[in-house]
C-alpha atoms as a PDB file:
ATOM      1  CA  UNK A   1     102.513 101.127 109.258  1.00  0.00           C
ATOM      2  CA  UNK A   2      98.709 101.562 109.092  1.00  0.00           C
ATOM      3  CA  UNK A   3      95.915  98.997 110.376  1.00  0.00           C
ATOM      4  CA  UNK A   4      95.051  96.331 107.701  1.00  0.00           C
ATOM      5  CA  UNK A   5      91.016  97.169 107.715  1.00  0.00           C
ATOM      6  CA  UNK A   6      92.653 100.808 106.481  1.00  0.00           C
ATOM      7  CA  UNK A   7      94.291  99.646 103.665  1.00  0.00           C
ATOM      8  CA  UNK A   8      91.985  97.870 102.428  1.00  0.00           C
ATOM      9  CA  UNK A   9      89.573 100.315 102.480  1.00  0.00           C
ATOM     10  CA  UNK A  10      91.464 102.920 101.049  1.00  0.00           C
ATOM     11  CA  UNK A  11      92.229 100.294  98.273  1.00  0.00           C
ATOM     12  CA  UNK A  12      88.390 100.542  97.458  1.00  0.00           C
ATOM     13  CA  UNK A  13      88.076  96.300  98.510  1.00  0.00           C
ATOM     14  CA  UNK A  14      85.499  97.158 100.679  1.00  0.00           C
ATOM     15  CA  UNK A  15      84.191  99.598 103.358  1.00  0.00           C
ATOM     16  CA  UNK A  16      86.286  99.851 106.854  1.00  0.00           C
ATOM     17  CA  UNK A  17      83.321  98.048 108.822  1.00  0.00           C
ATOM     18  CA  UNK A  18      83.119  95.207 105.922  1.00  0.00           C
ATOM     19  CA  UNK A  19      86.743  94.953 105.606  1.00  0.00           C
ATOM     20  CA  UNK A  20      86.928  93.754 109.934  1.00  0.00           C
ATOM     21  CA  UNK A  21      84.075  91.477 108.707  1.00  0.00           C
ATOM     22  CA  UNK A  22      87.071  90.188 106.021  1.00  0.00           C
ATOM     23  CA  UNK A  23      89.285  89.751 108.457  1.00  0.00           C
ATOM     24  CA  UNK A  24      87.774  88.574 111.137  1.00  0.00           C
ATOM     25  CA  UNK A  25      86.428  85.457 109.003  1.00  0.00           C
ATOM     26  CA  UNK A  26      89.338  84.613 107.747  1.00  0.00           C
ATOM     27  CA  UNK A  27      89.459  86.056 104.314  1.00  0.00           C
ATOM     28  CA  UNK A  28      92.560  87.935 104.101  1.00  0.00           C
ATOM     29  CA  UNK A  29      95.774  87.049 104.181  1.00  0.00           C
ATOM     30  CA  UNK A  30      99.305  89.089 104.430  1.00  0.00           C
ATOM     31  CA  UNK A  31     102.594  87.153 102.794  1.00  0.00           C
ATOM     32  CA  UNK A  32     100.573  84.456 102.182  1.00  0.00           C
ATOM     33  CA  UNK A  33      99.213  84.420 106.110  1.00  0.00           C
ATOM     34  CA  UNK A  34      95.789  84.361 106.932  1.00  0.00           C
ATOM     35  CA  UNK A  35      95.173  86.952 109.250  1.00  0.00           C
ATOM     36  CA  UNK A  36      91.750  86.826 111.943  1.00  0.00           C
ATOM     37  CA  UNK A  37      93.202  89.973 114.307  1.00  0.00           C
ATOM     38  CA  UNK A  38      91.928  93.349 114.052  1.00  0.00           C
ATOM     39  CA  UNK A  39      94.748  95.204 115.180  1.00  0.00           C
ATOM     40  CA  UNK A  40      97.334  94.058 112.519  1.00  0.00           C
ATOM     41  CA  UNK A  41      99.144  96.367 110.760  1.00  0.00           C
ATOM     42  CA  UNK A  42     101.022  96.220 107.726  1.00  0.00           C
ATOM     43  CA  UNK A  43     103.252  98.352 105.761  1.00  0.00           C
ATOM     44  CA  UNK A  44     103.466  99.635 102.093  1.00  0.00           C
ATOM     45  CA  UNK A  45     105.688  96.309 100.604  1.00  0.00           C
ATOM     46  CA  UNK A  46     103.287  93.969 102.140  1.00  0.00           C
ATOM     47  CA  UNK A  47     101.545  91.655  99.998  1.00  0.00           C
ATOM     48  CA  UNK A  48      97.740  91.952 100.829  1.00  0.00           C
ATOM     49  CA  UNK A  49      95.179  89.355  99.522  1.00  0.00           C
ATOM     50  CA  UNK A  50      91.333  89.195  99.853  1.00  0.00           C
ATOM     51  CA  UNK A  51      89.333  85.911  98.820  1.00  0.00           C
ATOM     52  CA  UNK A  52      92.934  85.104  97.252  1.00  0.00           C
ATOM     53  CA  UNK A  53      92.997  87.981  94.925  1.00  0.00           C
ATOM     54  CA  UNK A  54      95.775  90.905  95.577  1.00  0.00           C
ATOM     55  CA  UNK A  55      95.063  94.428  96.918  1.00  0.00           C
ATOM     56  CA  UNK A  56      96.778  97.089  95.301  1.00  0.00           C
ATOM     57  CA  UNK A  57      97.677  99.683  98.250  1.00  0.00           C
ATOM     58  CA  UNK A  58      97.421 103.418  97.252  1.00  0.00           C
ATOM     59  CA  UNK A  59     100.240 105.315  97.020  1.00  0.00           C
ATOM     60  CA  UNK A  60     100.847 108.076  99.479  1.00  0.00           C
ATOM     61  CA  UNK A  61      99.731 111.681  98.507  1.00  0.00           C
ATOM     62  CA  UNK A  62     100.752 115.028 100.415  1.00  0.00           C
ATOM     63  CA  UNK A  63      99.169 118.246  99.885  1.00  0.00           C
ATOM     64  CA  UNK A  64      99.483 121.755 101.112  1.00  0.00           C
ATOM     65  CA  UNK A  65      95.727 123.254 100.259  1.00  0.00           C
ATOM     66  CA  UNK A  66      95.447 127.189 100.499  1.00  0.00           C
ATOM     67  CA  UNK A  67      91.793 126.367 101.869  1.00  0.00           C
ATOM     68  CA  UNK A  68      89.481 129.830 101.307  1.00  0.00           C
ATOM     69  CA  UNK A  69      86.807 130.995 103.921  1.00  0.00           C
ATOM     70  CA  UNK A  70      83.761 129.149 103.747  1.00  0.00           C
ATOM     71  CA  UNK A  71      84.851 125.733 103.151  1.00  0.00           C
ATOM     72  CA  UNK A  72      84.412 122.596 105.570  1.00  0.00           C
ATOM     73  CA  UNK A  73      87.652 120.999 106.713  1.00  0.00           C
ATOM     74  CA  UNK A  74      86.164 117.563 105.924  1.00  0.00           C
ATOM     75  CA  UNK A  75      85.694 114.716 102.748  1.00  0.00           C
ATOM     76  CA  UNK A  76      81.710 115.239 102.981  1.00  0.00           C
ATOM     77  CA  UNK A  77      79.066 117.592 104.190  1.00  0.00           C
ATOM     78  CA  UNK A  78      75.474 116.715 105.268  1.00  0.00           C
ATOM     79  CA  UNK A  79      74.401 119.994 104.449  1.00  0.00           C
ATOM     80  CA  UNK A  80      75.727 119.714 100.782  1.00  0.00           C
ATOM     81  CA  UNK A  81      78.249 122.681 101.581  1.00  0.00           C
ATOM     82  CA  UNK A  82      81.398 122.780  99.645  1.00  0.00           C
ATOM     83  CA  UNK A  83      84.292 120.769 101.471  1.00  0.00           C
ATOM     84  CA  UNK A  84      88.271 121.160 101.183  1.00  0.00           C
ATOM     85  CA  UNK A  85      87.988 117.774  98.884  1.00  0.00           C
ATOM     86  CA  UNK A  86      86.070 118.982  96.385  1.00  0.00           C
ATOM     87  CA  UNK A  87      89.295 121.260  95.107  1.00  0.00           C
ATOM     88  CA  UNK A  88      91.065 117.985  94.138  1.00  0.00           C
ATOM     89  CA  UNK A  89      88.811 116.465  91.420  1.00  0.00           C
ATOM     90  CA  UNK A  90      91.404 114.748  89.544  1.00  0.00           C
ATOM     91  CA  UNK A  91      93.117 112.909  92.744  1.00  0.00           C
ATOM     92  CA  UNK A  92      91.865 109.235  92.416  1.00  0.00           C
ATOM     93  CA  UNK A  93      93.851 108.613  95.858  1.00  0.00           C
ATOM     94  CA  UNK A  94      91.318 108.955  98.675  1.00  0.00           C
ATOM     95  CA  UNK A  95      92.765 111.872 100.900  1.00  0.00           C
ATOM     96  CA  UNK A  96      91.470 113.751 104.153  1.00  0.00           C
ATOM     97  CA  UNK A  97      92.515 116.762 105.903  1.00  0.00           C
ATOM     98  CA  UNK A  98      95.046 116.337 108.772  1.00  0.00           C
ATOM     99  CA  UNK A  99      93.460 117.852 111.772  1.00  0.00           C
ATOM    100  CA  UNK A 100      90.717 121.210 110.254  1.00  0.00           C
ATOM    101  CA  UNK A 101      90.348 124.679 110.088  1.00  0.00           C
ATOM    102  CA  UNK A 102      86.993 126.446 110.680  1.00  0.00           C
ATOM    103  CA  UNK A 103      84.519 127.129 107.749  1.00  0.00           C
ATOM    104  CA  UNK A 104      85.255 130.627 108.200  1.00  0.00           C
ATOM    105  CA  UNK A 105      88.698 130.349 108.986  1.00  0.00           C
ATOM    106  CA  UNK A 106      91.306 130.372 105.805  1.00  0.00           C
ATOM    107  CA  UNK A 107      94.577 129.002 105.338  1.00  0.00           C
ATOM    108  CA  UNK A 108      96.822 126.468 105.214  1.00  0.00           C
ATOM    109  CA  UNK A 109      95.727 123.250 105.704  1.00  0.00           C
ATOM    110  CA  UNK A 110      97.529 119.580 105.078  1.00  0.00           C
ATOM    111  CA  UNK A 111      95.249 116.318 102.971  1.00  0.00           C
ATOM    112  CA  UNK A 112      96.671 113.255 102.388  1.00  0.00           C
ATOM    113  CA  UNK A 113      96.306 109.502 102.305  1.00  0.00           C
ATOM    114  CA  UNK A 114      98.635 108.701 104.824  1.00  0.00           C
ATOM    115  CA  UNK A 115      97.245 107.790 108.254  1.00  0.00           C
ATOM    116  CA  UNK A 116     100.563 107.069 110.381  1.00  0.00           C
ATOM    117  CA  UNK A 117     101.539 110.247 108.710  1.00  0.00           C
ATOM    118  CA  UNK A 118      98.352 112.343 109.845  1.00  0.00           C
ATOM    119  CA  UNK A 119      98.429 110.917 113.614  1.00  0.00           C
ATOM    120  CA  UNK A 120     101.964 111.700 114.046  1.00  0.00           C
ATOM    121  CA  UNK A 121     101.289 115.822 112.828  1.00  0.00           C
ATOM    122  CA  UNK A 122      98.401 115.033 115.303  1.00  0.00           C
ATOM    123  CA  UNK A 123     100.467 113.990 118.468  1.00  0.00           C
ATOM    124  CA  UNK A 124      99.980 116.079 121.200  1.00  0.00           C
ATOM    125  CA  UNK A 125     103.432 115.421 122.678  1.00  0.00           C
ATOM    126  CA  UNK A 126     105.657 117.365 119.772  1.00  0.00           C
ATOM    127  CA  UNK A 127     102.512 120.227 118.757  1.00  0.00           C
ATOM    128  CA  UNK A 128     103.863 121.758 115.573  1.00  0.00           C
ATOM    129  CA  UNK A 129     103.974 125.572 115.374  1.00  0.00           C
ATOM    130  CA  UNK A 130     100.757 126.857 113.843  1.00  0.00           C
ATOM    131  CA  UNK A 131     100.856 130.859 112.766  1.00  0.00           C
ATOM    132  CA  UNK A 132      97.643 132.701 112.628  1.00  0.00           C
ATOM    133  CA  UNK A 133      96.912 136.417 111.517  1.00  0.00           C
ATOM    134  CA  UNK A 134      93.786 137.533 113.367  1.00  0.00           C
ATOM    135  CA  UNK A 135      91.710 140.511 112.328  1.00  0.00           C
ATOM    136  CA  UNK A 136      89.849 141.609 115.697  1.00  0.00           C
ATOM    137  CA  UNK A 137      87.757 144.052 117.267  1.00  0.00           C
ATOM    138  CA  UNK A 138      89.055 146.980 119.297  1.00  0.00           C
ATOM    139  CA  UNK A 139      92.874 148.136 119.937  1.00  0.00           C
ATOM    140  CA  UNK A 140      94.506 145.179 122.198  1.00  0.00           C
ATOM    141  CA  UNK A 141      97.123 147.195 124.825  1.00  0.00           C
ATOM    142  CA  UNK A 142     100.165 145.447 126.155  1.00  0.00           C
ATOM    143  CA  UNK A 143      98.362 143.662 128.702  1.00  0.00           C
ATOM    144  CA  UNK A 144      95.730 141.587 126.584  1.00  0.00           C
ATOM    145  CA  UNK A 145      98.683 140.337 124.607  1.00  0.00           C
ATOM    146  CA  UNK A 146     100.553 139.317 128.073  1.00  0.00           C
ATOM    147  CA  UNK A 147      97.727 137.082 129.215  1.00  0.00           C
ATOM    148  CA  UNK A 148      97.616 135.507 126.053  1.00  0.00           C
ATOM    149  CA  UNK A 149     101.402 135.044 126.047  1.00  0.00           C
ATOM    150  CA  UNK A 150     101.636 133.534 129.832  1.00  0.00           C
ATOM    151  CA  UNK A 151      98.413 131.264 128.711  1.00  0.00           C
ATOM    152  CA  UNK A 152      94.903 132.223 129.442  1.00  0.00           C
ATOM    153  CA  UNK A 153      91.954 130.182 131.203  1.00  0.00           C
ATOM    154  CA  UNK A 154      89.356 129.058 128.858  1.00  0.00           C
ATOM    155  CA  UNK A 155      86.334 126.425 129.646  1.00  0.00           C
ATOM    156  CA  UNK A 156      88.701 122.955 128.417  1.00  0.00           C
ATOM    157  CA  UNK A 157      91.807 124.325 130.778  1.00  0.00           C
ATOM    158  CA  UNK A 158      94.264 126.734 130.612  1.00  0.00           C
ATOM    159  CA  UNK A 159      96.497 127.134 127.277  1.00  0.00           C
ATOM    160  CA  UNK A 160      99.690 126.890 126.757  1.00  0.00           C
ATOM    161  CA  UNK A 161     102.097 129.824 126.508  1.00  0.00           C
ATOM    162  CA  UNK A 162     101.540 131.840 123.022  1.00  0.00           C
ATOM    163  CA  UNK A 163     103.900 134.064 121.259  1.00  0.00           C
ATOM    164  CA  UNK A 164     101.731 136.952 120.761  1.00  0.00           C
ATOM    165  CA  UNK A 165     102.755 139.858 118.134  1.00  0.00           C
ATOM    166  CA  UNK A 166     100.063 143.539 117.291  1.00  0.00           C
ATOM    167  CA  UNK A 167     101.193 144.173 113.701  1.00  0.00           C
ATOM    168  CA  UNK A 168      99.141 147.268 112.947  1.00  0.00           C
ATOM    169  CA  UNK A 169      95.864 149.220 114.228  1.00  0.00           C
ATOM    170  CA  UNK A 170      93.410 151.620 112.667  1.00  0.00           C
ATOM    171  CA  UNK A 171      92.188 153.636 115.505  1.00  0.00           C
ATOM    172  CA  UNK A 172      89.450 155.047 112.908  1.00  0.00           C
ATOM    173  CA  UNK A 173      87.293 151.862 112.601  1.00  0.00           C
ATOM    174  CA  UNK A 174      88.824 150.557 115.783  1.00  0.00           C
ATOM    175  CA  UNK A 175      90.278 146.807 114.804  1.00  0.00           C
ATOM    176  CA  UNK A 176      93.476 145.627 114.834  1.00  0.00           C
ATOM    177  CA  UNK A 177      95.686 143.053 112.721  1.00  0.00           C
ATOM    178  CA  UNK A 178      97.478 140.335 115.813  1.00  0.00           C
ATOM    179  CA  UNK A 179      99.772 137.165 114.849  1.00  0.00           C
ATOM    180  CA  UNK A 180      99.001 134.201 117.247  1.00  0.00           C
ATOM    181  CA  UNK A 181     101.799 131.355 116.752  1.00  0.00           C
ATOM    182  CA  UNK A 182     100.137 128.252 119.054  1.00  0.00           C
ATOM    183  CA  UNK A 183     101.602 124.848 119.319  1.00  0.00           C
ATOM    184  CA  UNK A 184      98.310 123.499 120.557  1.00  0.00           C
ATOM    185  CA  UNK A 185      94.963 122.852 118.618  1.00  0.00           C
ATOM    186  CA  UNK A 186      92.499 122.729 120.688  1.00  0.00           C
ATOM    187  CA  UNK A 187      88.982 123.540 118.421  1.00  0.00           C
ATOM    188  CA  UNK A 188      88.311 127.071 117.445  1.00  0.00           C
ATOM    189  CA  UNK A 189      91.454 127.954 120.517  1.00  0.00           C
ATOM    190  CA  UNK A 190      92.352 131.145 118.307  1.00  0.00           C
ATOM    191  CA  UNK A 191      88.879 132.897 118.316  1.00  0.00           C
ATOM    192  CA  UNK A 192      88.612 131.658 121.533  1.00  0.00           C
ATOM    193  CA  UNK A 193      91.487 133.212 123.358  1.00  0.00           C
ATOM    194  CA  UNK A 194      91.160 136.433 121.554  1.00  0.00           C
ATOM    195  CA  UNK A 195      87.167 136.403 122.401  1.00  0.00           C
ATOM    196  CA  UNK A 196      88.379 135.874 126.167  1.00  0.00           C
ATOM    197  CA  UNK A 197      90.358 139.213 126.322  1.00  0.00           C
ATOM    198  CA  UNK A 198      87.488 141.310 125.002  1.00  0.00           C
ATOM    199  CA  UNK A 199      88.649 141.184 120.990  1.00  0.00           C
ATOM    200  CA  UNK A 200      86.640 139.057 118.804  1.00  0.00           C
ATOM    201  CA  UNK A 201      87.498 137.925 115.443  1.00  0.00           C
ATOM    202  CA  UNK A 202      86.681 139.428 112.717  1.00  0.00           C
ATOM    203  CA  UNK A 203      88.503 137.647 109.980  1.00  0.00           C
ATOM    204  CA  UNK A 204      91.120 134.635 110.795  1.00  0.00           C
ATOM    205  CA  UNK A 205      94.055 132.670 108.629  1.00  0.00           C
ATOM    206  CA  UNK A 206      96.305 130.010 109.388  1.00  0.00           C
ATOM    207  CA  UNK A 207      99.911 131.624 107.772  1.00  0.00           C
ATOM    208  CA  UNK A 208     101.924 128.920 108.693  1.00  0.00           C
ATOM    209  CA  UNK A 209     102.107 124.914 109.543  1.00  0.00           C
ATOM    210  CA  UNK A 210     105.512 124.213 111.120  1.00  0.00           C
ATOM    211  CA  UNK A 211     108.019 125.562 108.305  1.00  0.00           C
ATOM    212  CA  UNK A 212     105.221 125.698 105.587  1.00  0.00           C
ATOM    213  CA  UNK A 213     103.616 128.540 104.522  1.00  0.00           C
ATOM    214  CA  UNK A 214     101.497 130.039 101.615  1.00  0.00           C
ATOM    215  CA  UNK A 215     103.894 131.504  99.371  1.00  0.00           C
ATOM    216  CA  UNK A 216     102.869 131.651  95.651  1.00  0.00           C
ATOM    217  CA  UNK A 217      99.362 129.992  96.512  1.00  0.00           C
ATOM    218  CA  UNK A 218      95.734 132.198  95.902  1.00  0.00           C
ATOM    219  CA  UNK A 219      92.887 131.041  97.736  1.00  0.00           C
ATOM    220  CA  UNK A 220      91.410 127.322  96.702  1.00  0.00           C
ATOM    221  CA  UNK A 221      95.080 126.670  95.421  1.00  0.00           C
ATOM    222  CA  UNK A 222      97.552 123.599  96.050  1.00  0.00           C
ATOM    223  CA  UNK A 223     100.377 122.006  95.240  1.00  0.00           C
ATOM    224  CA  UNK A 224     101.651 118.492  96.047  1.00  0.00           C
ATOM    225  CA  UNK A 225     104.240 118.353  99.045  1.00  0.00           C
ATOM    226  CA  UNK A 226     107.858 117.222  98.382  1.00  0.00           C
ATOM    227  CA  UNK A 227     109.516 113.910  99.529  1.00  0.00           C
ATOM    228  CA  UNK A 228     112.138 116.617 101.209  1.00  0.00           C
ATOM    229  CA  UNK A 229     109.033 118.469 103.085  1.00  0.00           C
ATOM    230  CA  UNK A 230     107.388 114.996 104.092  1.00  0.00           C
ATOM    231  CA  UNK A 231     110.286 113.962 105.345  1.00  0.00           C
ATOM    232  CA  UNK A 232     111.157 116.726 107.477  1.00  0.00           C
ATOM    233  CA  UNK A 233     107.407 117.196 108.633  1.00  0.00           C
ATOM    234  CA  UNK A 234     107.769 113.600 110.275  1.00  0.00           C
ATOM    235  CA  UNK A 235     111.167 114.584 112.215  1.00  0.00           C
ATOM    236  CA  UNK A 236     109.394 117.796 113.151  1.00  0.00           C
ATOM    237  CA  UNK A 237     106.807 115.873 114.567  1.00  0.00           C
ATOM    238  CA  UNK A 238     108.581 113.180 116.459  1.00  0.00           C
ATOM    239  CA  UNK A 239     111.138 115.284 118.081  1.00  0.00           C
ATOM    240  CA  UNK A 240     109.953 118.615 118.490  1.00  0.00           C
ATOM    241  CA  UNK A 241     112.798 119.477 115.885  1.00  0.00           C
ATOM    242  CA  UNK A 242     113.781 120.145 112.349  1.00  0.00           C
ATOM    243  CA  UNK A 243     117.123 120.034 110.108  1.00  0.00           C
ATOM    244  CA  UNK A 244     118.140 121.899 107.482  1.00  0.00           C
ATOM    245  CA  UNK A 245     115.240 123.045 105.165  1.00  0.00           C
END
């Protein structure tokens, strides 16, 4: 179910602020009712009318997007920079990243059209597991990786516990490669935590969304999610939980 000022936006009718104006002057109707109250919503098999004539609701579209460095998690840029849209010129469907990924963070990142869909991945109650592979400065020891793992104090509050893994080190130019698997998003948390126990990041990618990952995708690649995936992304986020994949 999604607001009716939504859908008709998304059909193209009219803008979100001119489509309240619709309703709230009695212009639309919904099976044949008018409709004057803002927070009505309707579902996909509802017939929608505005000035009498029908609005034809978008389909839903799901997409996994390998989103490179340098790229705003967003459907426009005042600065003119490139955004995660822009790799989907052929999709007529108007879709939007669920939640974002920093412009110099790279990885896996969800778009689609589907706003009950997107709020529910967003719920803070069920937080889906997020994996990230962090490049940082300096060697972490056992202990840095232990505060991270118990949850560590940062300026919005303390985070939750993190599973915290070092995968390799090169003591000659003094970095090392650390996986970060989170079931919060708070903005920029990764860089954040690792900045608070003395290892910046260097370079940063999202490896994993729940059970989705990257496999057979290059940079700026991405392929449409399955009715199977979809469906099992909504249980995931509702109970915390997932079937058989």
């Amino acid at each position: 179910m999604e607001r009716l000022q939504k859908v008709i936006a998304h059909a193209g009718v009219a803008s979100r602020r001119k489509a309240e104006e619709l309703i709230l002057t009695g212009r639309v109707k919904v099976n044949g009712k008018t409709i004057r109250e803002l927070g009505t919503k309707v579902s996909p098999t509802d017939k929608i009318e505005v000035d009498e004539v029908p609005v034809v609701q978008e389909e839903k579209r799901y997409f996994l997007l390998y989103k490179p460095r340098g790229i705003i998690s967003a459907v426009s840029d005042d600065k003119g920079r490139k955004v995660v849209t822009d790799f989907f010129p052929n999709i007529e469907e108007r879709i939007y990243p669920v939640g974002r990924l920093d412009y110099d963070t790279s990885g896996l990142l969800i778009l689609t059209n589907d706003g009950e869909f997107s709020n529910l991945l967003a719920h803070p109650r069920y937080g889906i597991k997020k994996l990230y592979i962090a490049k940082v400065k300096g060697i972490p020891t056992k202990e840095d990786l232990k505060k991270l793992e118990k949850g560590i104090h940062l300026e919005d509050g303390k985070t939750a516990p993190a599973k915290v893994k070092l995968t390799s080190t090169d003591k000659r130019k003094g970095t090392a490669i650390v996986e970060v698997t989170l079931h919060e998003g708070r903005n920029r948390q990764v860089r954040r935590m690792l900045e608070a126990i003395g290892h910046p990041v260097m370079k940063l990618k999202r490896e994993q969304y729940g059970f989705l990952n990257l496999h057979g995708l290059n940079a700026g690649e991405s392929r449409e999610l399955t009715l199977h995936e979809v469906k099992h992304l909504r249980t995931l986020a509702q109970t915390g939980k997932i079937g058989h994949i």
